[in-house]
C-alpha atoms as a PDB file:
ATOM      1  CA  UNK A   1      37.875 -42.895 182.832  1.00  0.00           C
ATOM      2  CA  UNK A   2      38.365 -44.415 179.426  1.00  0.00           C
ATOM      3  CA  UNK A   3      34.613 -45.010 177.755  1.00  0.00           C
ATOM      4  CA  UNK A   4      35.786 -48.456 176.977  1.00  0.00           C
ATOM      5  CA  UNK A   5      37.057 -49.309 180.697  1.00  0.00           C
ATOM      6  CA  UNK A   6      33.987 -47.635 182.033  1.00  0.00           C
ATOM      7  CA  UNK A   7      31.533 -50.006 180.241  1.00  0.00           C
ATOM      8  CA  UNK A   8      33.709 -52.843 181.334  1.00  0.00           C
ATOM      9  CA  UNK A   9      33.729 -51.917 184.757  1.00  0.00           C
ATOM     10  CA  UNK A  10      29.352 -51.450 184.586  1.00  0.00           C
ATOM     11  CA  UNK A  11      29.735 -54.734 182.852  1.00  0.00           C
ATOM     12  CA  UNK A  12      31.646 -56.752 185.403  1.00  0.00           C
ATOM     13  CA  UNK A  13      28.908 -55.338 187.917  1.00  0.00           C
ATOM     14  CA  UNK A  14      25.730 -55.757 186.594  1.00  0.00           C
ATOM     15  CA  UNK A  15      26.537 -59.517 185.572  1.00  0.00           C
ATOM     16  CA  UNK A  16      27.185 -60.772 188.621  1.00  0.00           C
ATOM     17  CA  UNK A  17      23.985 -58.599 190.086  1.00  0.00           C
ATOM     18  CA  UNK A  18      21.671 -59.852 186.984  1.00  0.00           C
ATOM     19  CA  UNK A  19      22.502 -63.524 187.995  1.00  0.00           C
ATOM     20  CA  UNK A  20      22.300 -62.978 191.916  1.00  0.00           C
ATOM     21  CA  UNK A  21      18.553 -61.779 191.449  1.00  0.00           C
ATOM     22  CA  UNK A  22      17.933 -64.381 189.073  1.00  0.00           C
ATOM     23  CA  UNK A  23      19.112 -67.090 191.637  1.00  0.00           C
ATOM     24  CA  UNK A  24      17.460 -65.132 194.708  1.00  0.00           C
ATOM     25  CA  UNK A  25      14.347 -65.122 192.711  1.00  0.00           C
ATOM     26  CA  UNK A  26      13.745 -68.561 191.561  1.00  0.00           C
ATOM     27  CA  UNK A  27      15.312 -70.586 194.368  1.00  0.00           C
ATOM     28  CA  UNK A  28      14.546 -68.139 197.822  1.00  0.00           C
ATOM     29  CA  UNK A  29      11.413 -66.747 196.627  1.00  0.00           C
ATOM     30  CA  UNK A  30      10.402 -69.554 194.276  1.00  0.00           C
ATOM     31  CA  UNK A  31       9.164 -67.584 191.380  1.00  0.00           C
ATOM     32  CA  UNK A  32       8.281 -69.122 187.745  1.00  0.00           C
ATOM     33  CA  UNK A  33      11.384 -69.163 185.579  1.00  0.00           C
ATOM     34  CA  UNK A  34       9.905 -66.699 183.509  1.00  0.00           C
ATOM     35  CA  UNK A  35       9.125 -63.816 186.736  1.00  0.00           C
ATOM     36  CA  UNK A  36      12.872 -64.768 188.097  1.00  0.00           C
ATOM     37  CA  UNK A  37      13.986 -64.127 184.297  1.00  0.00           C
ATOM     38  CA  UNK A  38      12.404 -60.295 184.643  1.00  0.00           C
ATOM     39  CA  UNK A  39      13.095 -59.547 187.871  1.00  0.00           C
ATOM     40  CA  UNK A  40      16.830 -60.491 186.934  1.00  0.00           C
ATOM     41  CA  UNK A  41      16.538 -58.349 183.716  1.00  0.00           C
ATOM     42  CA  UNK A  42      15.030 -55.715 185.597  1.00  0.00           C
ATOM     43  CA  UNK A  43      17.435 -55.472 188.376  1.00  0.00           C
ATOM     44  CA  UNK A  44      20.285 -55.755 186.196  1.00  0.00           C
ATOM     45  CA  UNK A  45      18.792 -52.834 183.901  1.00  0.00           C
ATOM     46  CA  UNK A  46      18.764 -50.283 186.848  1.00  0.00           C
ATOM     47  CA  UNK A  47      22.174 -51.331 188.283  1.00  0.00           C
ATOM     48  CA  UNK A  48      23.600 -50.529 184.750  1.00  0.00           C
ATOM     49  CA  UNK A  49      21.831 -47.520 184.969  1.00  0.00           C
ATOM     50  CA  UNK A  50      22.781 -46.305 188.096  1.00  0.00           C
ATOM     51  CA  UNK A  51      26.188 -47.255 187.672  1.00  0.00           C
ATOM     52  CA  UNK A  52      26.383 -45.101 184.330  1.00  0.00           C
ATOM     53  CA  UNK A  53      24.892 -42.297 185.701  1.00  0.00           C
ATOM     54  CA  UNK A  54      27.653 -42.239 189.130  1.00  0.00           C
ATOM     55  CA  UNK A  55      30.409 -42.658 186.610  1.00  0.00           C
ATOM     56  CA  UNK A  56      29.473 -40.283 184.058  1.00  0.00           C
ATOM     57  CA  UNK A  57      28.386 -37.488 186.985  1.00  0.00           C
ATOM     58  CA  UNK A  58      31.911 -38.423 188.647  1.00  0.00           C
ATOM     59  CA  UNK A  59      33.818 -37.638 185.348  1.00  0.00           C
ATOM     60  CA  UNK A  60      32.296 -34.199 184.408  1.00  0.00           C
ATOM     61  CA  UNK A  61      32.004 -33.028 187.851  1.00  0.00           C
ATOM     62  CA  UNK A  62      36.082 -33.936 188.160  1.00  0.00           C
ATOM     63  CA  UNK A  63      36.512 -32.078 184.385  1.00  0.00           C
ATOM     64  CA  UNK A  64      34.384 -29.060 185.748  1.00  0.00           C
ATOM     65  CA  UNK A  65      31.304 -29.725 182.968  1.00  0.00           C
ATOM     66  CA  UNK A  66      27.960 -29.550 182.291  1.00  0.00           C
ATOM     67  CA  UNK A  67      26.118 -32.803 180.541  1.00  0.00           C
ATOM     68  CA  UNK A  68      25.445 -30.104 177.927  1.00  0.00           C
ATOM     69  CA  UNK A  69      28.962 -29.011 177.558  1.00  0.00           C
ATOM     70  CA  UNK A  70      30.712 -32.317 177.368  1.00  0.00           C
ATOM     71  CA  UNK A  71      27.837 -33.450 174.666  1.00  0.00           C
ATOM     72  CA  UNK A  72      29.037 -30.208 172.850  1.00  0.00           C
ATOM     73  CA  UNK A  73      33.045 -30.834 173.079  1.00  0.00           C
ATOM     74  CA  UNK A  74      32.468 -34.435 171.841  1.00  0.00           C
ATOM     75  CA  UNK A  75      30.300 -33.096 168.937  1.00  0.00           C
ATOM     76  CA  UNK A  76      33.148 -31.160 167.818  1.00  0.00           C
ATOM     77  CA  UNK A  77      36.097 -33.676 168.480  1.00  0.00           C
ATOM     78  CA  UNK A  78      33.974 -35.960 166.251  1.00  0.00           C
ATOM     79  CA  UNK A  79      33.634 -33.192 163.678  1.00  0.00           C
ATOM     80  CA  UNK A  80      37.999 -32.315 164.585  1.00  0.00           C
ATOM     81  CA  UNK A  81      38.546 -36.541 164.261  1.00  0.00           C
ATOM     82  CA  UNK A  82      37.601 -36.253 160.495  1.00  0.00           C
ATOM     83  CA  UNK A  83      38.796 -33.183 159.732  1.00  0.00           C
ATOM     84  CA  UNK A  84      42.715 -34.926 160.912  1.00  0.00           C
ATOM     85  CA  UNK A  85      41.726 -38.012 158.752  1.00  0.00           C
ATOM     86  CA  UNK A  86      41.820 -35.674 155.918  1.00  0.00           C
ATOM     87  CA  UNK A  87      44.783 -34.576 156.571  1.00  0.00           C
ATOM     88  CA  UNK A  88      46.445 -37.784 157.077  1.00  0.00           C
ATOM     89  CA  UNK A  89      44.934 -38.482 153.414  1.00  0.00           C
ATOM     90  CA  UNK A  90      46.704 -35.118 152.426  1.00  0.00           C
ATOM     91  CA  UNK A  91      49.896 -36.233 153.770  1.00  0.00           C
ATOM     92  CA  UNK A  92      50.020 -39.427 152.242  1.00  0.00           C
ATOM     93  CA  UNK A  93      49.540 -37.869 148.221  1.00  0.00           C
ATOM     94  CA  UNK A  94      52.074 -35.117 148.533  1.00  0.00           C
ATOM     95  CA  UNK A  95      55.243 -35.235 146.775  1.00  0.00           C
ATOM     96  CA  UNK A  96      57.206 -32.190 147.595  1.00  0.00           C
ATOM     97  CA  UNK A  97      59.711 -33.339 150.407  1.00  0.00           C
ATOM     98  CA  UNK A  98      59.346 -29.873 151.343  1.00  0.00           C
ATOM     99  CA  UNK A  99      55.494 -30.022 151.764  1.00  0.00           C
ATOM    100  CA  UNK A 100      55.721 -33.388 152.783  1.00  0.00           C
ATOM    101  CA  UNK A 101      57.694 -32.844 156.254  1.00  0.00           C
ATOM    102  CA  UNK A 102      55.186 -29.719 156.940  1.00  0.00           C
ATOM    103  CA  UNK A 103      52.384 -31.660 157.034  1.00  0.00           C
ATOM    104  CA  UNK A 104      53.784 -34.566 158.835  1.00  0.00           C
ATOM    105  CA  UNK A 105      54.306 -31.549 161.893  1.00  0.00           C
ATOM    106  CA  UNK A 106      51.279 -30.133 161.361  1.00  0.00           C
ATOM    107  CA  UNK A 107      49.516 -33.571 161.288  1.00  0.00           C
ATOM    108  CA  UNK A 108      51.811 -34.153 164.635  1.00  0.00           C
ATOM    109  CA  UNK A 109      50.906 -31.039 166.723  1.00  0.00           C
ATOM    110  CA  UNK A 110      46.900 -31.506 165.697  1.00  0.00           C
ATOM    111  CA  UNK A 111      46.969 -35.084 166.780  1.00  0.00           C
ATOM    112  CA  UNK A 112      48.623 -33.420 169.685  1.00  0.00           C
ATOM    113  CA  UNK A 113      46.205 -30.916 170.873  1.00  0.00           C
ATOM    114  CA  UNK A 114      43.162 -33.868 169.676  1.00  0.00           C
ATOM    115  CA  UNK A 115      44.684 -36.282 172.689  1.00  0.00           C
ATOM    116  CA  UNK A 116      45.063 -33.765 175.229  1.00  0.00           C
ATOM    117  CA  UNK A 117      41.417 -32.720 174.740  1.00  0.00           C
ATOM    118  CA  UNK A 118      40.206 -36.318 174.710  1.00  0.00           C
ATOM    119  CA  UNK A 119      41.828 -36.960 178.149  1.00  0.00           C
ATOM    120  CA  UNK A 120      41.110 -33.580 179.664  1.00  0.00           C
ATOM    121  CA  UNK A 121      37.557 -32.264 177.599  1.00  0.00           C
ATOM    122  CA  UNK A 122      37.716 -29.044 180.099  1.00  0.00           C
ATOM    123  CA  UNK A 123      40.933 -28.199 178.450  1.00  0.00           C
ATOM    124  CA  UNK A 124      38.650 -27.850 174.661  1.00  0.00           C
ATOM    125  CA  UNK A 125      37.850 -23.679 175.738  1.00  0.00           C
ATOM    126  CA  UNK A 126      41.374 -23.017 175.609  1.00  0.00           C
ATOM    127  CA  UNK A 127      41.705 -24.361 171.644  1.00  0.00           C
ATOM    128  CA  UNK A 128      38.624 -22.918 170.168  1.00  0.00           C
ATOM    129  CA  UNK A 129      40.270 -21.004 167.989  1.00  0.00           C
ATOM    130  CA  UNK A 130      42.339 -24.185 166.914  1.00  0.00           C
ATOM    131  CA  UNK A 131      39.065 -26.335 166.568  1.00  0.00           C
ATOM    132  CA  UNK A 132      37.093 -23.499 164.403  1.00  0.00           C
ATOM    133  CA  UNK A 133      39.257 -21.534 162.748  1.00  0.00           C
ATOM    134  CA  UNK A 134      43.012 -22.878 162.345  1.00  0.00           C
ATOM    135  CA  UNK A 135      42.241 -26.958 161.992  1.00  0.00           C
ATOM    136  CA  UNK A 136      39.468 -25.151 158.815  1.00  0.00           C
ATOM    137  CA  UNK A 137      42.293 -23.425 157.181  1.00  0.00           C
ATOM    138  CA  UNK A 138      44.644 -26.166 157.174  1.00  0.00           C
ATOM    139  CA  UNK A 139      42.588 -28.904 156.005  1.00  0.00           C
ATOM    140  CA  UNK A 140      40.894 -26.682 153.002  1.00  0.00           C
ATOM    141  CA  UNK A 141      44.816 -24.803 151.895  1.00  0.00           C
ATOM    142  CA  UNK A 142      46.414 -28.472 152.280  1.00  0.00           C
ATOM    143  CA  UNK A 143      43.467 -29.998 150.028  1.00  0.00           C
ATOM    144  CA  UNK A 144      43.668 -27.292 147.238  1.00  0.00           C
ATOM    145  CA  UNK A 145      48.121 -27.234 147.559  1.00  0.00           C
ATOM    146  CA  UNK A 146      47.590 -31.412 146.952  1.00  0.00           C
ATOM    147  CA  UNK A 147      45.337 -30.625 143.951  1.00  0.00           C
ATOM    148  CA  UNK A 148      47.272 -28.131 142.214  1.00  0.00           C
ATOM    149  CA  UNK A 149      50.073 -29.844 142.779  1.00  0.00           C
ATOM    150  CA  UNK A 150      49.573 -32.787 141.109  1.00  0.00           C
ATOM    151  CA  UNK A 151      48.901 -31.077 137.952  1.00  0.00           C
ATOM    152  CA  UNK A 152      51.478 -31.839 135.034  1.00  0.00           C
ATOM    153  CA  UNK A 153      51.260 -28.781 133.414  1.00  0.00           C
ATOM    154  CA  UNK A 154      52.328 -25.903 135.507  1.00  0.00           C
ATOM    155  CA  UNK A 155      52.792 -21.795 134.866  1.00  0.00           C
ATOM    156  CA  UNK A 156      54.740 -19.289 136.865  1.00  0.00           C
ATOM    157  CA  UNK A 157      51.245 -18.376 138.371  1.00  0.00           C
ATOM    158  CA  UNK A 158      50.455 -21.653 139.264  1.00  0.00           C
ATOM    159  CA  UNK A 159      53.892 -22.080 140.720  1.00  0.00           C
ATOM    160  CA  UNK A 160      53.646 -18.537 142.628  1.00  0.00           C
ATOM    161  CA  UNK A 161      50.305 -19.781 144.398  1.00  0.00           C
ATOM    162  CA  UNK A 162      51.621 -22.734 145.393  1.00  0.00           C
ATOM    163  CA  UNK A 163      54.865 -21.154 147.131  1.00  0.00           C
ATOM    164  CA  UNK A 164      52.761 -18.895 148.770  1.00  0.00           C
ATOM    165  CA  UNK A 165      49.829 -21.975 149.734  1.00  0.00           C
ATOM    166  CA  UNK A 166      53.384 -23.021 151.228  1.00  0.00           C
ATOM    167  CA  UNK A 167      54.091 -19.800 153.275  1.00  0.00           C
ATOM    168  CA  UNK A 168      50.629 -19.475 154.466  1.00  0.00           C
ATOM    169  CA  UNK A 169      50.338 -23.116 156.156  1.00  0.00           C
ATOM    170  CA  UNK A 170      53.996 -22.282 157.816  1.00  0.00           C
ATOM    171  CA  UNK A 171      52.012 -19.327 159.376  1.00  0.00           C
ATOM    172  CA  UNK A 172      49.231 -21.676 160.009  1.00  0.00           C
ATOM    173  CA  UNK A 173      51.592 -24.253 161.737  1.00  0.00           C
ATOM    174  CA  UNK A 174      52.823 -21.029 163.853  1.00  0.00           C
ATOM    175  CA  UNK A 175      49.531 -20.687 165.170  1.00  0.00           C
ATOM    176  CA  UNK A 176      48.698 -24.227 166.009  1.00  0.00           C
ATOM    177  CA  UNK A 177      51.948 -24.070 168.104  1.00  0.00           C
ATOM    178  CA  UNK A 178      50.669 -21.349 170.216  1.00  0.00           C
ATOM    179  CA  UNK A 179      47.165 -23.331 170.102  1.00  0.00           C
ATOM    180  CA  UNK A 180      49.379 -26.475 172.258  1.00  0.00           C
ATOM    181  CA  UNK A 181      50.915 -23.877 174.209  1.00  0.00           C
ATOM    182  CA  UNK A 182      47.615 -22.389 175.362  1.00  0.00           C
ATOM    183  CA  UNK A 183      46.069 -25.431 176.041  1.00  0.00           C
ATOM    184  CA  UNK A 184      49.220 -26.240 177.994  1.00  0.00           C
ATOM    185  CA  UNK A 185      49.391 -22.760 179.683  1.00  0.00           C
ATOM    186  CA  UNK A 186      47.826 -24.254 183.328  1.00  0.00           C
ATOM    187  CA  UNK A 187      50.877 -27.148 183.018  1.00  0.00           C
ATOM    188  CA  UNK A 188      53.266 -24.601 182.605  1.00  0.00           C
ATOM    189  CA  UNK A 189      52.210 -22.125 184.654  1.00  0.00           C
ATOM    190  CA  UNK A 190      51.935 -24.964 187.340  1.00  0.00           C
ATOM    191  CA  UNK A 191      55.696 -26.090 186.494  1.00  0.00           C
ATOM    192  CA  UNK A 192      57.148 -22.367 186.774  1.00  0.00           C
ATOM    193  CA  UNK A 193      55.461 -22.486 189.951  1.00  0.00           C
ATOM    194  CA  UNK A 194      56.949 -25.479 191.252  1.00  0.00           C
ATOM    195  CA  UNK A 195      60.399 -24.438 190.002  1.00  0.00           C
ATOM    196  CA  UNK A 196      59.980 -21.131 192.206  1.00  0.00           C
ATOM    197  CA  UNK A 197      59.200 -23.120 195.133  1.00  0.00           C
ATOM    198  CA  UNK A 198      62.002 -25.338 194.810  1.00  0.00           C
ATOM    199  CA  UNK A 199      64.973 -22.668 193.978  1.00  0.00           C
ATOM    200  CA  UNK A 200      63.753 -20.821 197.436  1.00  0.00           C
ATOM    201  CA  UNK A 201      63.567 -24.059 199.237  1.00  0.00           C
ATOM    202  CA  UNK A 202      67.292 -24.638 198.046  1.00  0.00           C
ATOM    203  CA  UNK A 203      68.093 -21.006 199.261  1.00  0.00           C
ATOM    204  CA  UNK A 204      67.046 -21.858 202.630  1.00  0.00           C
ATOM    205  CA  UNK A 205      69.378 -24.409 202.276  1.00  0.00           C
ATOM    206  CA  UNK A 206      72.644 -22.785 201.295  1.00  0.00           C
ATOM    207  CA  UNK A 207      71.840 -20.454 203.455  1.00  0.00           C
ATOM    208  CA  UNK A 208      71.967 -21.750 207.031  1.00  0.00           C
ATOM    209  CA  UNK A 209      74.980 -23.934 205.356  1.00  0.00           C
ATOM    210  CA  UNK A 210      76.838 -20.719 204.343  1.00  0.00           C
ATOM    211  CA  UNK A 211      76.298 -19.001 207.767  1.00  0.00           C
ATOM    212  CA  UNK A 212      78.236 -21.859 209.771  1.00  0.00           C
ATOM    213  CA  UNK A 213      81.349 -21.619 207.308  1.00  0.00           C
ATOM    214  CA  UNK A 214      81.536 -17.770 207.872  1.00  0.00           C
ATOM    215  CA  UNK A 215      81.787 -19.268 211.600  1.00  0.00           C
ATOM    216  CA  UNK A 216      83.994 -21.599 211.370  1.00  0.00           C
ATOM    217  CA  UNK A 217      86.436 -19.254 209.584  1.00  0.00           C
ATOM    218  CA  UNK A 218      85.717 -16.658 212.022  1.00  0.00           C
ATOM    219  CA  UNK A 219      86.850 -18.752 214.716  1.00  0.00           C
END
């Protein structure tokens, strides 16, 4: 569940409880506004609690994680989050139309693989090499292409090294392709699966279908 919708949903709860106890306390049990007030406060406290805890051990035990696991995934997707926000700042200074649509796929397929791993944090494993070695290369080669770049004075070295800064974040682009794919692999996998299953199902089919014609022309 969305962090967002999952406070809302402890929210709408532990209102109506925090209120109930209030009420129960002051006009059942007749207990100074004060007492009612902390029993209320109390009550609603441990409700909030409890309710955190059932969601939270619901969601990693459906993902297949530890607490210590998902605390380390999120750690890096923060770390990942700002790492793409440089990018995007990247994208938005370059001025080779070249460069420019590069960067707006590479920016595309990280944002990509960032979303998946959001919605399905058992999925990060699968795009370590993405989160700590690819996403490193292309946010330090795209920073140093923008910089040299927007140099006015410019050599044939200086040219050279930019060409090949070019090259090298193609190759990097490469890689972050096969990154998605990997962290897809289960979906496709899955899907060839599923295809296999239907094309014998529609065997059976023809079959049986088939078997009465050769009948019918038989007779």
């Amino acid at each position: 569940m969305h962090p967002f919708l999952a406070f809302l949903l402890r929210l709408i709860i532990t209102l109506p409880t925090t209120v109930a106890i209030w009420l129960i306390s002051f006009f059942v049990y007749s207990q100074p506004y004060w007492l009612a007030s902390l029993f209320a406060l109390g009550g609603g406290a441990i409700v909030y609690s409890v309710i955190k805890w059932y969601t939270s051990h619901h969601y990693l035990k459906r993902h297949r994680l530890t607490r210590k696991e998902y605390a380390y995934i999120v750690k890096n997707l923060k770390e990942a989050q700002k790492k793409i926000q440089r990018l995007q700042k990247v994208f938005f200074s370059m001025r080779n139309i070249g460069a420019f649509k590069q960067m707006f796929e590479i920016i595309r397929l990280t944002k990509r693989i960032q979303t998946i791993i959001k919605k399905e944090p058992g999925r990060f494993f699968k795009a370590e090499k993405f989160y700590f070695y690819h996403l490193d290369s292309i946010v330090e080669l795209s920073e140093k292409y923008t910089f040299l770049a927007s140099q006015p004075a410019k050599n044939d070295k200086l040219s050279f090294s930019l060409n090949e800064t070019r090259d090298t974040l193609k190759d990097l682009k490469r890689s972050i392709e096969k990154d998605l794919y990997e962290v897809l692999s289960s979906d496709i996998d899955h899907l060839e699966m599923e295809l296999d299953v239907a094309k014998h199902s529609l065997k059976t089919l023809k079959n049986p279908l088939s078997k009465d014609d050769e009948r019918r022309t038989i007779k």
